[in-house]
PDB file of N, CA and C in Angstrom:
ATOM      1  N   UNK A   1       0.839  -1.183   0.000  1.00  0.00           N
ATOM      2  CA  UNK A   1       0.000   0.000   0.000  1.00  0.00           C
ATOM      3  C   UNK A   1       0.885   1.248   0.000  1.00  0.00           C
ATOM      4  N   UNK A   2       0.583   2.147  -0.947  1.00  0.00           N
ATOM      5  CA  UNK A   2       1.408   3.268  -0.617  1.00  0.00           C
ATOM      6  C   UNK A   2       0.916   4.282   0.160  1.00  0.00           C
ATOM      7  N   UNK A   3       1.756   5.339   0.571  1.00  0.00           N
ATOM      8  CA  UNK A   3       1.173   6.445   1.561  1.00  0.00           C
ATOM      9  C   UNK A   3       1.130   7.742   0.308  1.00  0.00           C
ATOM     10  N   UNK A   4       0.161   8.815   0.804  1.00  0.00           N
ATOM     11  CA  UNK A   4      -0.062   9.908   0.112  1.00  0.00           C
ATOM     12  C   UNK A   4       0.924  10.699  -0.161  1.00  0.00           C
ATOM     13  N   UNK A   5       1.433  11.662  -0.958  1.00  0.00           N
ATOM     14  CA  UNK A   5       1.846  12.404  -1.187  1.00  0.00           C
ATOM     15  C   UNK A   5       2.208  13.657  -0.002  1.00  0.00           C
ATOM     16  N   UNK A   6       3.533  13.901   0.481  1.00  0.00           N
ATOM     17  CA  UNK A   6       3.141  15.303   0.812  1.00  0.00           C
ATOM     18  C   UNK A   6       3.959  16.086   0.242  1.00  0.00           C
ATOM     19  N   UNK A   7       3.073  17.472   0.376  1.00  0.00           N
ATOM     20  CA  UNK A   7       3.486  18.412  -0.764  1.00  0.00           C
ATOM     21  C   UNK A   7       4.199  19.625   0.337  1.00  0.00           C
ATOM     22  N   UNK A   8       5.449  20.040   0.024  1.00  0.00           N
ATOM     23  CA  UNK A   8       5.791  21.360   0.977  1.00  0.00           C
ATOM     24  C   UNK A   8       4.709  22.756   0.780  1.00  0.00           C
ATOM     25  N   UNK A   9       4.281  22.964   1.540  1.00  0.00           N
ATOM     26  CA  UNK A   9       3.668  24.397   1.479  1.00  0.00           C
ATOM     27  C   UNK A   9       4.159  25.689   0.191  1.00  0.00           C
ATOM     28  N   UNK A  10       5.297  25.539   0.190  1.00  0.00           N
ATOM     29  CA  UNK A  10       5.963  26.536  -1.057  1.00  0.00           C
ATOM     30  C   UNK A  10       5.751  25.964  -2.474  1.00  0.00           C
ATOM     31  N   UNK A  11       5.219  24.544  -2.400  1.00  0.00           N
ATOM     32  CA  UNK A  11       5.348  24.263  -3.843  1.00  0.00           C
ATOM     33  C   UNK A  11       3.476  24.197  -3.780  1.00  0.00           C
ATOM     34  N   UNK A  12       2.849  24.198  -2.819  1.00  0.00           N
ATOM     35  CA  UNK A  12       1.179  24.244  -2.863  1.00  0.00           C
ATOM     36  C   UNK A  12       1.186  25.932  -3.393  1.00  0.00           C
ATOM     37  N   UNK A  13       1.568  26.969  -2.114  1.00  0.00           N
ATOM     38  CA  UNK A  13       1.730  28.541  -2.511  1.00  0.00           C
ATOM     39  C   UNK A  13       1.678  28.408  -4.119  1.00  0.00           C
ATOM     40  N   UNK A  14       3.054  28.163  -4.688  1.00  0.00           N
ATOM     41  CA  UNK A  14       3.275  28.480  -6.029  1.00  0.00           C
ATOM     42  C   UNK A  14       1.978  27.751  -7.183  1.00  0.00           C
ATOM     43  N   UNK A  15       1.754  27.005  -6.862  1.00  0.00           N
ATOM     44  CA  UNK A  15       0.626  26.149  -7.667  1.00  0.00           C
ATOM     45  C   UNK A  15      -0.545  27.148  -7.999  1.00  0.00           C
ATOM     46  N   UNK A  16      -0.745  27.520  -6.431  1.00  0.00           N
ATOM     47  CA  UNK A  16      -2.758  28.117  -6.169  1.00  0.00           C
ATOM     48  C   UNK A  16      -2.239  29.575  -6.898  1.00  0.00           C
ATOM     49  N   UNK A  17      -0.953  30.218  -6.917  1.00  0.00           N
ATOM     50  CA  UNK A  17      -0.763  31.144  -7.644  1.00  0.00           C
ATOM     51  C   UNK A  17      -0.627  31.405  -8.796  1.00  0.00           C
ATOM     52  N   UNK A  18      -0.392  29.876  -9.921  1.00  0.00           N
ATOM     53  CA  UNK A  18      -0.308  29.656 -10.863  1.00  0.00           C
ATOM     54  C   UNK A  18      -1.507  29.996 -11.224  1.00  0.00           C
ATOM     55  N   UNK A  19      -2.868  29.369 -10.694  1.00  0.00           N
ATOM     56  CA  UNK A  19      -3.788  28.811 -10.944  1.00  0.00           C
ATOM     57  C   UNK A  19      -4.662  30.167 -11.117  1.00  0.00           C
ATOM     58  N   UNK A  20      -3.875  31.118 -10.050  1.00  0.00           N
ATOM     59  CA  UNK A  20      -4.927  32.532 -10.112  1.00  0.00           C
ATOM     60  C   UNK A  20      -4.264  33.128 -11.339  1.00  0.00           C
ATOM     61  N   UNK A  21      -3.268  32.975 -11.541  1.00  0.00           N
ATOM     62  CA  UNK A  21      -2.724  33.738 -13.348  1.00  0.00           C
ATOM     63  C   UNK A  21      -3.650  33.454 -14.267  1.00  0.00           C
ATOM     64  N   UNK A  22      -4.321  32.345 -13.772  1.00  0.00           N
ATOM     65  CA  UNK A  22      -5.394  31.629 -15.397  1.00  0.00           C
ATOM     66  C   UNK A  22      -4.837  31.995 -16.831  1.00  0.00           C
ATOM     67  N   UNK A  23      -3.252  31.395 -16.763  1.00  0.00           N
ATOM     68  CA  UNK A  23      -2.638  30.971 -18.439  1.00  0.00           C
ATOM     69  C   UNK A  23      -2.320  30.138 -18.742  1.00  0.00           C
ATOM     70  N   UNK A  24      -2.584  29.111 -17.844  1.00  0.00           N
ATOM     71  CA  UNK A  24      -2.466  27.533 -18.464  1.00  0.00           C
ATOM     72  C   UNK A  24      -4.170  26.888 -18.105  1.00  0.00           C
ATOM     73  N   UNK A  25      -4.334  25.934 -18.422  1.00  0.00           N
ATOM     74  CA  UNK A  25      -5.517  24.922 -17.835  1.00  0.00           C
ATOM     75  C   UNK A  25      -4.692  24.067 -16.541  1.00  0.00           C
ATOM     76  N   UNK A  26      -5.785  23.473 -15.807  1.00  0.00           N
ATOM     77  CA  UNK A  26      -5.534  22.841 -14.941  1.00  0.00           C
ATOM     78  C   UNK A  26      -4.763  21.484 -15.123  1.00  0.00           C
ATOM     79  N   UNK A  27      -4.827  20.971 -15.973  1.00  0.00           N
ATOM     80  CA  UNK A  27      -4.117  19.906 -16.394  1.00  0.00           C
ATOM     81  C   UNK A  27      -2.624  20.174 -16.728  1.00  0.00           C
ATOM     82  N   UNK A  28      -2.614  21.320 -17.191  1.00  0.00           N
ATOM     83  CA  UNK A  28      -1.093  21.852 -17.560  1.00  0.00           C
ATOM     84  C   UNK A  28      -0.587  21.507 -16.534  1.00  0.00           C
ATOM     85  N   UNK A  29      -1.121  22.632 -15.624  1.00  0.00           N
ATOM     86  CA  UNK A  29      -0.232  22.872 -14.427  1.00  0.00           C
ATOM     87  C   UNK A  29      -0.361  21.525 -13.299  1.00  0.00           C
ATOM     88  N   UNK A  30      -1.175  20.880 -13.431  1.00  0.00           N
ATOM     89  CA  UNK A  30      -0.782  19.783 -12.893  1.00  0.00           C
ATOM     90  C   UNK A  30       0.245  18.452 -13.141  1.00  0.00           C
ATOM     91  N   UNK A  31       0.376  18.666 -14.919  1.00  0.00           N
ATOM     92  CA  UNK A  31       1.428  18.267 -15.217  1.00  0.00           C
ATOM     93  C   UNK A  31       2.788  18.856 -14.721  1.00  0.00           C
ATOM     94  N   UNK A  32       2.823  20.155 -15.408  1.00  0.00           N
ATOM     95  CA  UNK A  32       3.552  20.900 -14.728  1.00  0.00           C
ATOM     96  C   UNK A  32       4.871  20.217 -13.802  1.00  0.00           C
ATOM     97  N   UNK A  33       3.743  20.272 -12.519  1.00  0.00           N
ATOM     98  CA  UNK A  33       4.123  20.145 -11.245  1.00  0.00           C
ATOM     99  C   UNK A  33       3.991  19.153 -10.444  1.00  0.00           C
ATOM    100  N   UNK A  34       3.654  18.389 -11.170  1.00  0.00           N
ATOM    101  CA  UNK A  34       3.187  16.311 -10.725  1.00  0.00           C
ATOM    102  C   UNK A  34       2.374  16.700  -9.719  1.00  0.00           C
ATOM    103  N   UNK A  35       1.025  16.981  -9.845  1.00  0.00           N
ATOM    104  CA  UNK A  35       0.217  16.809  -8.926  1.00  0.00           C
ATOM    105  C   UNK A  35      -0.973  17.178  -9.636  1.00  0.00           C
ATOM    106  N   UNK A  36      -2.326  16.350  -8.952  1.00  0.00           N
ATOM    107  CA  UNK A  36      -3.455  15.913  -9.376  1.00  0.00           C
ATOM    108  C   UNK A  36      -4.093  17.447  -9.309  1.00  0.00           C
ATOM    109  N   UNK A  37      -5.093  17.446 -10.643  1.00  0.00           N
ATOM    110  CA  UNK A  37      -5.535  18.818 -11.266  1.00  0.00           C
ATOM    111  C   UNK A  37      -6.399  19.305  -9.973  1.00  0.00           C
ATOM    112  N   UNK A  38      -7.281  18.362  -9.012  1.00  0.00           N
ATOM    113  CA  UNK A  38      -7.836  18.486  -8.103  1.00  0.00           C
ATOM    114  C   UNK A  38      -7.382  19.476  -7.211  1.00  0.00           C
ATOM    115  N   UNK A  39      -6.150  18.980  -6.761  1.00  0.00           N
ATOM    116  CA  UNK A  39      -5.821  19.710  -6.031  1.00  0.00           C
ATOM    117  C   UNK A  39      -5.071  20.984  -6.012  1.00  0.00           C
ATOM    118  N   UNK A  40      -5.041  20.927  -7.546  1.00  0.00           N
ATOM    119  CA  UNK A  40      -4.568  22.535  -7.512  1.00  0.00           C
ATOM    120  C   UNK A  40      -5.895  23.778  -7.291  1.00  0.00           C
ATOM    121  N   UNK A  41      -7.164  23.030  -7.890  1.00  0.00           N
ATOM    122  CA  UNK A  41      -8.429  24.280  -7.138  1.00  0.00           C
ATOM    123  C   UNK A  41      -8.510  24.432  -5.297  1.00  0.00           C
ATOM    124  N   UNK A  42      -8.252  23.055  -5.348  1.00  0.00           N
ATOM    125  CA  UNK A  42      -8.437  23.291  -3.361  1.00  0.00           C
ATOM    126  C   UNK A  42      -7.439  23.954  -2.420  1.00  0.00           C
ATOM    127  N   UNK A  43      -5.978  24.015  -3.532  1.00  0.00           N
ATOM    128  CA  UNK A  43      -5.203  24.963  -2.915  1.00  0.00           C
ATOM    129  C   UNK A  43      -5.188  26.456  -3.439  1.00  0.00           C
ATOM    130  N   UNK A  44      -5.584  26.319  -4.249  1.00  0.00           N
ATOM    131  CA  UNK A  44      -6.449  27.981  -4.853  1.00  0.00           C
ATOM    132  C   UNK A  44      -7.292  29.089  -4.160  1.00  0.00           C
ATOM    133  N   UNK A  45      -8.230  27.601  -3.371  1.00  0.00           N
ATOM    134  CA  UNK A  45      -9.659  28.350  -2.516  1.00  0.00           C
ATOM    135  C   UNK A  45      -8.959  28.346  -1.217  1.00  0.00           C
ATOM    136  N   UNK A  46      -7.854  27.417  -0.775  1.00  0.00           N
ATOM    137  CA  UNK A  46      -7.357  27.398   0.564  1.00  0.00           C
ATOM    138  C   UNK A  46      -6.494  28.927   0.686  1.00  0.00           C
ATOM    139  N   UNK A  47      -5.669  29.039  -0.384  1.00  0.00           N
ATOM    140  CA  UNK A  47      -5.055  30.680  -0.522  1.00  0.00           C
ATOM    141  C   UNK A  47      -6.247  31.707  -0.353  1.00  0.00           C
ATOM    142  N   UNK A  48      -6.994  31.756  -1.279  1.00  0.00           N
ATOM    143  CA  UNK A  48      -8.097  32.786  -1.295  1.00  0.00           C
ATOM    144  C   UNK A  48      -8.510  32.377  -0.004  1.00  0.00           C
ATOM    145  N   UNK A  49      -8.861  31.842   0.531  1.00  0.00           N
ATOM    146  CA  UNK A  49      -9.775  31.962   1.750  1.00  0.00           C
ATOM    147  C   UNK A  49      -8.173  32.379   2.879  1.00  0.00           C
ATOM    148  N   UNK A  50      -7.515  32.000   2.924  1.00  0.00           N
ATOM    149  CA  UNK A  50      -6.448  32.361   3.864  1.00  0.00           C
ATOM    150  C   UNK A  50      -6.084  33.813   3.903  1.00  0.00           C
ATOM    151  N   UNK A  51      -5.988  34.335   2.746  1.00  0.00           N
ATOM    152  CA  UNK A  51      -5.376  35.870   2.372  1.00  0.00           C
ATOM    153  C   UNK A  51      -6.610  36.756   2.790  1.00  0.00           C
ATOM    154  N   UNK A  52      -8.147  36.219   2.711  1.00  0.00           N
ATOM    155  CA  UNK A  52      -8.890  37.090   3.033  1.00  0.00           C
ATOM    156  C   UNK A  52      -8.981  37.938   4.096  1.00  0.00           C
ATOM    157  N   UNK A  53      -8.788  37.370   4.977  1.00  0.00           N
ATOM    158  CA  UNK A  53      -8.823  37.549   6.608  1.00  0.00           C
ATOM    159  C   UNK A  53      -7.151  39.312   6.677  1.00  0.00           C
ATOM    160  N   UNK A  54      -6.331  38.725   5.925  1.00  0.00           N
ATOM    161  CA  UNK A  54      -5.420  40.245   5.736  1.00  0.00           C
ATOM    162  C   UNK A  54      -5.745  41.524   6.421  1.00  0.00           C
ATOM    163  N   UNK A  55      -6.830  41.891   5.508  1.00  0.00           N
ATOM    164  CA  UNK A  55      -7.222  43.154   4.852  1.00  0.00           C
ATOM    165  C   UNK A  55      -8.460  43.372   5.767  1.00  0.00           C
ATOM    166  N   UNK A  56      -8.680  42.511   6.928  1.00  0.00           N
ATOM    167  CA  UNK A  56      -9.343  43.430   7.805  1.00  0.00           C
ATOM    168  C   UNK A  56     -11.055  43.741   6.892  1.00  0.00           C
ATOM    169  N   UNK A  57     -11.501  45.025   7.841  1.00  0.00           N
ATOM    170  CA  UNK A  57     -12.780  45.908   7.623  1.00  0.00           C
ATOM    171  C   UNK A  57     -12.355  47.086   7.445  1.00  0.00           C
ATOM    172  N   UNK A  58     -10.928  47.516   7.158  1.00  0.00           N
ATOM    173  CA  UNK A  58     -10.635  48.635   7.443  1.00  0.00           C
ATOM    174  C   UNK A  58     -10.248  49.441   8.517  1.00  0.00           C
ATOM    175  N   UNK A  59     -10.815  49.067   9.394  1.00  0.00           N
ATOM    176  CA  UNK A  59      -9.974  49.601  11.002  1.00  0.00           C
ATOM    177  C   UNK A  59      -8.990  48.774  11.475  1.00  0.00           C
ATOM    178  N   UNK A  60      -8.892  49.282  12.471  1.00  0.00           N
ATOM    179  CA  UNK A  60      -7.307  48.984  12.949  1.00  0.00           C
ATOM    180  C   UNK A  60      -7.698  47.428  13.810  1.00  0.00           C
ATOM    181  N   UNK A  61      -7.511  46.147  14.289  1.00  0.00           N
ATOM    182  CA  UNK A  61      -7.256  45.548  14.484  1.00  0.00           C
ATOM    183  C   UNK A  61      -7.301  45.228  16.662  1.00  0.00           C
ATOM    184  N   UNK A  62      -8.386  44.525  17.079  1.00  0.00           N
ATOM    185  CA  UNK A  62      -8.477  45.303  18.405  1.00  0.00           C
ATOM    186  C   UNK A  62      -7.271  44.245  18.977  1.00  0.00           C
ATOM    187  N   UNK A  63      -6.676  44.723  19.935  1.00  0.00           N
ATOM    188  CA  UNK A  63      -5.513  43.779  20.681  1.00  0.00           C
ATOM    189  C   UNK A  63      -6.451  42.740  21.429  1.00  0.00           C
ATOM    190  N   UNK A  64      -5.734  41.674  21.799  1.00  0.00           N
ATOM    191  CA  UNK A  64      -6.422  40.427  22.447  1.00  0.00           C
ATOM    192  C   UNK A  64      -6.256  41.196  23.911  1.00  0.00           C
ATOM    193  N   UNK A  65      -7.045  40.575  24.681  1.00  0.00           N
ATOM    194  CA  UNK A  65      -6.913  41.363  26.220  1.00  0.00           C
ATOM    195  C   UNK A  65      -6.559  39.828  26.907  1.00  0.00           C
ATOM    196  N   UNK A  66      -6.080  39.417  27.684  1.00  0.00           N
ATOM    197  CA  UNK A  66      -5.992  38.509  28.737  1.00  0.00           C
ATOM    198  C   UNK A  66      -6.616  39.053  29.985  1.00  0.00           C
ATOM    199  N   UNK A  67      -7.196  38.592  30.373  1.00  0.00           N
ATOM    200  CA  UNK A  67      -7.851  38.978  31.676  1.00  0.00           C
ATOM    201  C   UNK A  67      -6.827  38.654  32.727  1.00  0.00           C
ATOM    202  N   UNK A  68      -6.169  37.502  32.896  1.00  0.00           N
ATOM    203  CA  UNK A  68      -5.188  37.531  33.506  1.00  0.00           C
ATOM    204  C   UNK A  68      -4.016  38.531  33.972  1.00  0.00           C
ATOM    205  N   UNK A  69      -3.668  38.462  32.854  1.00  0.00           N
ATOM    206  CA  UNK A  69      -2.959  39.927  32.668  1.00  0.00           C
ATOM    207  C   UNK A  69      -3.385  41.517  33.149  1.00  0.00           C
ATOM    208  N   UNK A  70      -4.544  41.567  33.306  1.00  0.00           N
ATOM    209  CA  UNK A  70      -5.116  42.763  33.424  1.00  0.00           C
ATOM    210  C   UNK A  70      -5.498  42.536  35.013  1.00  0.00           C
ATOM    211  N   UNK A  71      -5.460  41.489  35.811  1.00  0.00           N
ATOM    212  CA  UNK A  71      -5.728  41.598  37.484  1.00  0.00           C
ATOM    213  C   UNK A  71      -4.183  41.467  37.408  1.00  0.00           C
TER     214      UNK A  71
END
């Protein structure tokens, strides 16, 4: 039985970034980069959904409070 694949994080990054260029098809770039076309959308939506959180609402960011800290 074999075990799955793991992929380093820098070569997933570069993939889901490929994937947002939209100048190859998915198959390219899964050739590409030996890995199943699948998973280059799920590391696409895993970037997009990760980067969202960035950019905030526009205000500034409230500090965590510890209550501990504060008695």
């Amino acid at each position: 039985m074999s075990k799955r694949k793991q992929h380093a994080p820098e070569l997933k990054v570069k993939v889901a970034l490929e994937v947002l260029k939209d100048e190859e098809t998915a198959a390219e770039l899964a050739s590409q980069f030996g890995v199943h076309p699948t998973m280059n959308h799920k590391w696409k939506r895993a970037l997009l959904a990760g980067t969202s959180g960035m950019f905030g609402c526009g205000g500034r960011m409230r500090p965590e409070i510890d209550e501990e800290q504060v008695k």
